[in-house]
C-alpha atoms as a PDB file:
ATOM      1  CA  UNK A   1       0.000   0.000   0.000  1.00  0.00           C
ATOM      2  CA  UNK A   2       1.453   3.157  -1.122  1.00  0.00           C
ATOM      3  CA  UNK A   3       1.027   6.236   1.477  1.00  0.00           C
ATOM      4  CA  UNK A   4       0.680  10.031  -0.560  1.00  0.00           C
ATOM      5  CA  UNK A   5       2.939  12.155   0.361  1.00  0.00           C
ATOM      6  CA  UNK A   6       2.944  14.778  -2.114  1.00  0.00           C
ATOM      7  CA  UNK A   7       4.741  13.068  -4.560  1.00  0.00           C
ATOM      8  CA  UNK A   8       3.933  13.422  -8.534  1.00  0.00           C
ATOM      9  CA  UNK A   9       2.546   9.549  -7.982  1.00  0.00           C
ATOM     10  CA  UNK A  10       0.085  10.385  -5.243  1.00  0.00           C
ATOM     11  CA  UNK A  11      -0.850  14.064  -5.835  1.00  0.00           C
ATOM     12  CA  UNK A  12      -1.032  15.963  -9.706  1.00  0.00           C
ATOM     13  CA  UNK A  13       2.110  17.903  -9.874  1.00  0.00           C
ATOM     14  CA  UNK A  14       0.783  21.222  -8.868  1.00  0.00           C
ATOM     15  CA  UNK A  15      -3.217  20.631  -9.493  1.00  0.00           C
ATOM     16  CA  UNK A  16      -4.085  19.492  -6.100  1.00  0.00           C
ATOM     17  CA  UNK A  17      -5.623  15.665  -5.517  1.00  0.00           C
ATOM     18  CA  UNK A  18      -6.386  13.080  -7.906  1.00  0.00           C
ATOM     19  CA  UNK A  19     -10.190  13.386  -8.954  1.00  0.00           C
ATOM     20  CA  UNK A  20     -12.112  10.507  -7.405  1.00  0.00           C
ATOM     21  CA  UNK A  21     -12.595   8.060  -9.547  1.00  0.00           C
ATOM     22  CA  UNK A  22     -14.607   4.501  -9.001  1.00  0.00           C
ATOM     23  CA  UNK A  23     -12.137   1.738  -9.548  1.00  0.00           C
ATOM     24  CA  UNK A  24     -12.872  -1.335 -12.666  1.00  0.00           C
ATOM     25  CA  UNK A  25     -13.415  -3.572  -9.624  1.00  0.00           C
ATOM     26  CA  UNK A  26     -16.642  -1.890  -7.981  1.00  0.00           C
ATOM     27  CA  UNK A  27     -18.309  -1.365 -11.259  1.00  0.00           C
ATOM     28  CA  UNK A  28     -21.795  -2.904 -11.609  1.00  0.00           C
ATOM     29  CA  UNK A  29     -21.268  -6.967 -12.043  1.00  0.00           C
ATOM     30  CA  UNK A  30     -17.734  -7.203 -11.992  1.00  0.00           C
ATOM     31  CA  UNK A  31     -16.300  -9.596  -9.121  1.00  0.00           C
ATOM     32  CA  UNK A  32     -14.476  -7.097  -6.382  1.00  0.00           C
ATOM     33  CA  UNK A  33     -10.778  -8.632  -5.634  1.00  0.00           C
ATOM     34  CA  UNK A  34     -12.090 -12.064  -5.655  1.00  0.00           C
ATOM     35  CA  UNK A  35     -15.036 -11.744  -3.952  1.00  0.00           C
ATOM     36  CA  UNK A  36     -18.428 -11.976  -4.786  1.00  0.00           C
ATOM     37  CA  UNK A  37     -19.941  -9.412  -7.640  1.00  0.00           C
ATOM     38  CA  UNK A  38     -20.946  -6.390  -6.184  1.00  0.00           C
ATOM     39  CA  UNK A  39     -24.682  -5.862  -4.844  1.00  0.00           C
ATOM     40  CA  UNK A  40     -26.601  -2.695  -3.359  1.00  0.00           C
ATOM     41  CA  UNK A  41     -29.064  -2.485  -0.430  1.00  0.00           C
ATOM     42  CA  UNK A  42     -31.641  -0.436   0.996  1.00  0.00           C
ATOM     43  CA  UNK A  43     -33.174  -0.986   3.975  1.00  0.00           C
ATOM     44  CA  UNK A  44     -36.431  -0.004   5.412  1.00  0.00           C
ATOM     45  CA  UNK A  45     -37.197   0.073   8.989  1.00  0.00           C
ATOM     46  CA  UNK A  46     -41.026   0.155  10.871  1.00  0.00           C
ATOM     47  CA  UNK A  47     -42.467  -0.724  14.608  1.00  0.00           C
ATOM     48  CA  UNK A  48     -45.929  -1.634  15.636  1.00  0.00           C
ATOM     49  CA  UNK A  49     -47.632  -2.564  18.464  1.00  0.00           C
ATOM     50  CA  UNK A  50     -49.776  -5.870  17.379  1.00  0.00           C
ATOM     51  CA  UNK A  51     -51.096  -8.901  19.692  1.00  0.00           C
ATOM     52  CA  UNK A  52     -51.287 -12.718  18.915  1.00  0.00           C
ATOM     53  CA  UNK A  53     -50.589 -16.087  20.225  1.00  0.00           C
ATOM     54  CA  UNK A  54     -49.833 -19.414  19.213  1.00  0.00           C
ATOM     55  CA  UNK A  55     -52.185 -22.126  21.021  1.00  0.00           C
ATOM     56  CA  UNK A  56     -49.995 -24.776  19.592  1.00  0.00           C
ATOM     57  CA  UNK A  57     -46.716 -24.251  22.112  1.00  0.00           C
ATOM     58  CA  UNK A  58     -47.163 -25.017  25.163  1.00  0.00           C
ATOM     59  CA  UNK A  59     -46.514 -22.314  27.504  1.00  0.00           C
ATOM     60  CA  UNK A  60     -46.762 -18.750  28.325  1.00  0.00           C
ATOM     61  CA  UNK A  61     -47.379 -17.992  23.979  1.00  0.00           C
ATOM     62  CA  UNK A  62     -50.856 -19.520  24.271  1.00  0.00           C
ATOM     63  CA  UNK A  63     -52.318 -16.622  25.866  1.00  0.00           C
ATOM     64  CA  UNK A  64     -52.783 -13.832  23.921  1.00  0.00           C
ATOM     65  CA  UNK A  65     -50.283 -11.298  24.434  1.00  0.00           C
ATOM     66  CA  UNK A  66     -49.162  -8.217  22.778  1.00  0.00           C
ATOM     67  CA  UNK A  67     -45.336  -6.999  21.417  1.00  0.00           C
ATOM     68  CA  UNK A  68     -43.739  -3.817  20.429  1.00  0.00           C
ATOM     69  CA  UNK A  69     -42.388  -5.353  16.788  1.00  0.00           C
ATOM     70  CA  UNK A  70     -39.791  -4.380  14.331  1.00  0.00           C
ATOM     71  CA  UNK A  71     -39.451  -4.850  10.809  1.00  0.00           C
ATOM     72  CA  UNK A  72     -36.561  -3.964   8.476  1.00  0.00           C
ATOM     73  CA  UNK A  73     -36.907  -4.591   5.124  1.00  0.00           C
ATOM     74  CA  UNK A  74     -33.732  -4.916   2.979  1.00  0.00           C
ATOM     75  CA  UNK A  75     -33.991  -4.881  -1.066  1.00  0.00           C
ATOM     76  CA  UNK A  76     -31.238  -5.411  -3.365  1.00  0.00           C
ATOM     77  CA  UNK A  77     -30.274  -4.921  -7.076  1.00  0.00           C
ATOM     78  CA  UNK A  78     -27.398  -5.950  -9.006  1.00  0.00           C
ATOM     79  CA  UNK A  79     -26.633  -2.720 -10.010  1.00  0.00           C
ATOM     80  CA  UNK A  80     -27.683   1.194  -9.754  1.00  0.00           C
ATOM     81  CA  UNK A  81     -30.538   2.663 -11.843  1.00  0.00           C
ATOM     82  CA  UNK A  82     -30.552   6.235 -11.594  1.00  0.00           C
ATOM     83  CA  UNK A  83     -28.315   6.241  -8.560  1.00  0.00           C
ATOM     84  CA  UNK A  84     -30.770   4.357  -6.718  1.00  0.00           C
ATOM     85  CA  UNK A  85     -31.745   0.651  -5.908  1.00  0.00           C
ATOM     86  CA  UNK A  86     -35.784   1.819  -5.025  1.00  0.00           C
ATOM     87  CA  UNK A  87     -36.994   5.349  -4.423  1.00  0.00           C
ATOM     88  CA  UNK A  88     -37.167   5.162  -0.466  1.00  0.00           C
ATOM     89  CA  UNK A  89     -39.842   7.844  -0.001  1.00  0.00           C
ATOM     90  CA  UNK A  90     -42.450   5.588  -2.657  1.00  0.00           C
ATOM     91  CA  UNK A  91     -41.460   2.621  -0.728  1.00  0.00           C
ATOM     92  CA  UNK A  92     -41.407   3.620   2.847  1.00  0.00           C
ATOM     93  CA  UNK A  93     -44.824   4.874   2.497  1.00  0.00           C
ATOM     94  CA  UNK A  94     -46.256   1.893   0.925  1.00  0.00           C
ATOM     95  CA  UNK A  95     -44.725  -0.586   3.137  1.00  0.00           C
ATOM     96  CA  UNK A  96     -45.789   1.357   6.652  1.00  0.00           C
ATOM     97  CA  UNK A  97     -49.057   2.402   5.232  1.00  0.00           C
ATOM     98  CA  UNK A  98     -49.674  -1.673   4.796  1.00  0.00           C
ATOM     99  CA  UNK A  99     -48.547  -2.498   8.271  1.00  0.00           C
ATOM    100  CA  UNK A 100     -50.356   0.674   9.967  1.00  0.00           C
ATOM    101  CA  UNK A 101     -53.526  -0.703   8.279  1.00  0.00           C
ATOM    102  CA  UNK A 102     -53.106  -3.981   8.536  1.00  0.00           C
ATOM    103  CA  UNK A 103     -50.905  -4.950  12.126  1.00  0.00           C
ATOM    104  CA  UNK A 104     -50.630  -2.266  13.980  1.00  0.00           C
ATOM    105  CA  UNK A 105     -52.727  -1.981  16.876  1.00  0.00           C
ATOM    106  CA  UNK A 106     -54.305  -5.383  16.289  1.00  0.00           C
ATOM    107  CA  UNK A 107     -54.206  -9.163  16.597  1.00  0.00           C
ATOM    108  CA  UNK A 108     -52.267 -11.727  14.537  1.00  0.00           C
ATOM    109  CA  UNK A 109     -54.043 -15.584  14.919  1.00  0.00           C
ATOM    110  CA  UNK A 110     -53.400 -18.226  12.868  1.00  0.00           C
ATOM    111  CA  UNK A 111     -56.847 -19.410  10.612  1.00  0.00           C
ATOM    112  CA  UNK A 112     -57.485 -22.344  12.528  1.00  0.00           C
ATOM    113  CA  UNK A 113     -57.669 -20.308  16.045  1.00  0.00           C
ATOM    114  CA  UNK A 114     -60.993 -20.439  17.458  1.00  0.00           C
ATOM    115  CA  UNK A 115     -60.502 -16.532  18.585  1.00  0.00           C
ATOM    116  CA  UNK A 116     -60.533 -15.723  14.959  1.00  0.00           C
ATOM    117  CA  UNK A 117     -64.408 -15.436  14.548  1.00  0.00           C
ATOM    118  CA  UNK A 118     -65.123 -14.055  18.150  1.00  0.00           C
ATOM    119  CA  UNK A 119     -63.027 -11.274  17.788  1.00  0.00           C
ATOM    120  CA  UNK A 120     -64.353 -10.783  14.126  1.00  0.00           C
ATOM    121  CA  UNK A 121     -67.732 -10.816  15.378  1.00  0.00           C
ATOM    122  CA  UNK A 122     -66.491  -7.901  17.576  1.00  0.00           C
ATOM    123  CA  UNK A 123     -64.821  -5.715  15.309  1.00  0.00           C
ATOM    124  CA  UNK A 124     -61.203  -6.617  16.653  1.00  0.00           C
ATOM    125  CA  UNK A 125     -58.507  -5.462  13.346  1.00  0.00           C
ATOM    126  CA  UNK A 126     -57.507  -8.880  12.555  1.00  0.00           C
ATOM    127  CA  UNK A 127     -54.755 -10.583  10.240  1.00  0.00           C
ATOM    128  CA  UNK A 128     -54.714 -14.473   9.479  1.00  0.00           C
ATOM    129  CA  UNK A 129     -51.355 -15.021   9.391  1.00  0.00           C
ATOM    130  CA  UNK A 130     -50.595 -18.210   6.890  1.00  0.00           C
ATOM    131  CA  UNK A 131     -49.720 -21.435   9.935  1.00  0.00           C
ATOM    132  CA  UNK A 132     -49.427 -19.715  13.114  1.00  0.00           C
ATOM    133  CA  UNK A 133     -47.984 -15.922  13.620  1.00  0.00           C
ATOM    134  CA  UNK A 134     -44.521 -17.085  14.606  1.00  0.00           C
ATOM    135  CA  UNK A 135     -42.131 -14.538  14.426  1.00  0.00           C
ATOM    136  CA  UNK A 136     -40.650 -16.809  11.580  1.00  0.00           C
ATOM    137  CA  UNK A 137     -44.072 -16.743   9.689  1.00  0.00           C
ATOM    138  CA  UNK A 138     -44.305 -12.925  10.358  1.00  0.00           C
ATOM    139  CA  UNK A 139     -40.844 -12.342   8.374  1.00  0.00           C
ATOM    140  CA  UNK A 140     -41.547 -14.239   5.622  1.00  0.00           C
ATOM    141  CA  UNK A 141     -45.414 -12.923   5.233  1.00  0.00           C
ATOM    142  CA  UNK A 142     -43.965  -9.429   5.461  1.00  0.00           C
ATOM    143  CA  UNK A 143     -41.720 -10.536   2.797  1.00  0.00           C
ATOM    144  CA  UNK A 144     -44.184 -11.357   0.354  1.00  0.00           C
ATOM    145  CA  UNK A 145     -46.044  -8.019   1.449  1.00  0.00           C
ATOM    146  CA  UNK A 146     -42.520  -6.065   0.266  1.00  0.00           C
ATOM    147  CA  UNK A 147     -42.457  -7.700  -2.639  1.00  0.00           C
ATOM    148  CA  UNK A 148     -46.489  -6.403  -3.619  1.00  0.00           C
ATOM    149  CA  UNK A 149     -44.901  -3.208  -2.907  1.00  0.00           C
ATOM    150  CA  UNK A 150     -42.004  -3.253  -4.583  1.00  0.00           C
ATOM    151  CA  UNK A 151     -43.454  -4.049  -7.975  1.00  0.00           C
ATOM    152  CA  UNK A 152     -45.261  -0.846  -8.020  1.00  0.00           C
ATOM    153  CA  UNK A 153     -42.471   1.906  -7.176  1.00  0.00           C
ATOM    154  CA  UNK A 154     -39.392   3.015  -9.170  1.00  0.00           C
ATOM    155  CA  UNK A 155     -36.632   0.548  -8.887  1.00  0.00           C
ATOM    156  CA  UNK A 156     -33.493  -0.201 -10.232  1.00  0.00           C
ATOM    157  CA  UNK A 157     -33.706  -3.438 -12.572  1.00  0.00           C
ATOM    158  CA  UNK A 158     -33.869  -6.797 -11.192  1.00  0.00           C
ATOM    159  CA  UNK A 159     -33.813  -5.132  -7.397  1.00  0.00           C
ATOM    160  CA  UNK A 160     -35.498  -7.751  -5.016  1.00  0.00           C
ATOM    161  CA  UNK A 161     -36.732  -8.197  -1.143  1.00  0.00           C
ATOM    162  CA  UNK A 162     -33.733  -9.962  -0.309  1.00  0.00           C
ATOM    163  CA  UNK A 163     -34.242 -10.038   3.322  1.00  0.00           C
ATOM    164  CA  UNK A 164     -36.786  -8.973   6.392  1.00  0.00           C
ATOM    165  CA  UNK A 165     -35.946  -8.919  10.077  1.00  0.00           C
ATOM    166  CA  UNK A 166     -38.032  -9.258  12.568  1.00  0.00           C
ATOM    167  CA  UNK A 167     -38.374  -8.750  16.846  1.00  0.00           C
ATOM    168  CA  UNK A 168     -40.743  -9.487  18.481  1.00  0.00           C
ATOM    169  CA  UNK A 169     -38.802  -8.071  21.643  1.00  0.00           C
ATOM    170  CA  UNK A 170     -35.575  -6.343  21.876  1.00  0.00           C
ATOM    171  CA  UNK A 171     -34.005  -9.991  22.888  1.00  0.00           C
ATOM    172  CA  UNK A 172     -36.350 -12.122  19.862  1.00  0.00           C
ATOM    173  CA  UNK A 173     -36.050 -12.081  16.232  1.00  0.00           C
ATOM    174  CA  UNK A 174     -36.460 -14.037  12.952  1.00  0.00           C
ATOM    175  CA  UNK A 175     -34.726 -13.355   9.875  1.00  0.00           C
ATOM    176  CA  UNK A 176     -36.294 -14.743   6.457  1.00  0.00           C
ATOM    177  CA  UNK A 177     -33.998 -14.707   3.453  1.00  0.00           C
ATOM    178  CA  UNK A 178     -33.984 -15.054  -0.166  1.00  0.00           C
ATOM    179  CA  UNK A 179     -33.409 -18.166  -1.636  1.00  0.00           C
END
């Protein structure tokens, strides 16, 4: 590694510092010293406050019980489009607006839960969660939700929800991944 020290090599003779330039190696595609091709990532963050249980564990989770959750969101793309991998502001919006509508400040049950149609019956906000609303099967239904999302905003081509985090508490969390 070669340190500048205002030598013709390191600095323009006279014209002040080398303009920045992006190196072969970190363009779109191309493999970066050996390693994998280079990728780009966004990643969205949201919390809401949502109930459910899972009558299948035995335990404490069999009782229905509420969480402060968090979501992040990550999409990549191969490459830049516009200087961007998704236009955050389209994107942020759409994904909140869906869990604000759909989550937040409700309960999460599984289909086969016999609370399902008692609590419909009394107006309770209420999402079926595919299985059982593990925090596994949260992350990879919020996952498919992304992806609705993302195929109606500005994005760079072949961008994709490549992950989703998710806590159930500050200690708990699930990460689903693309395959």
């Amino acid at each position: 590694m070669r340190h500048l020290r205002g030598t013709s090599r390191g600095v323009h003779a006279g014209r002040g510092p080398r303009p920045h330039r992006v190196p072969d190696s970190a363009a779109p595609g191309r493999v970066h010293r050996g390693g994998p091709p280079v990728s780009h990532c966004i990643s969205v963050a949201h919390s809401f406050e949502t109930a459910h249980r899972l009558p299948h564990l035995p335990g404490k989770c069999e009782s229905l019980h509420g969480h402060s959750w968090w979501a992040e969101v990550t999409v990549t793309a191969p490459r830049l489009a516009a200087g961007m991998v998704v236009e955050f502001g389209p994107f942020k919006s759409a994904l909140r607006r869906w869990i604000d509508d759909h989550l937040d400040h409700g309960v999460m049950l599984g289909p086969d839960d016999p609370l399902v149609g008692v609590l419909r019956q009394h107006g309770t906000k209420l999402y079926e969660v595919t299985g059982w609303p593990t925090v596994e099967n949260v992350a990879a239904m919020l996952a498919e939700v992304a992806a609705e999302q993302l195929a109606d905003i500005v994005r760079a081509p072949g961008s994709f929800v490549s992950s989703v985090v998710v806590r159930e508490t500050a200690v708990n969390r699930a990460a689903w991944t693309a395959p």
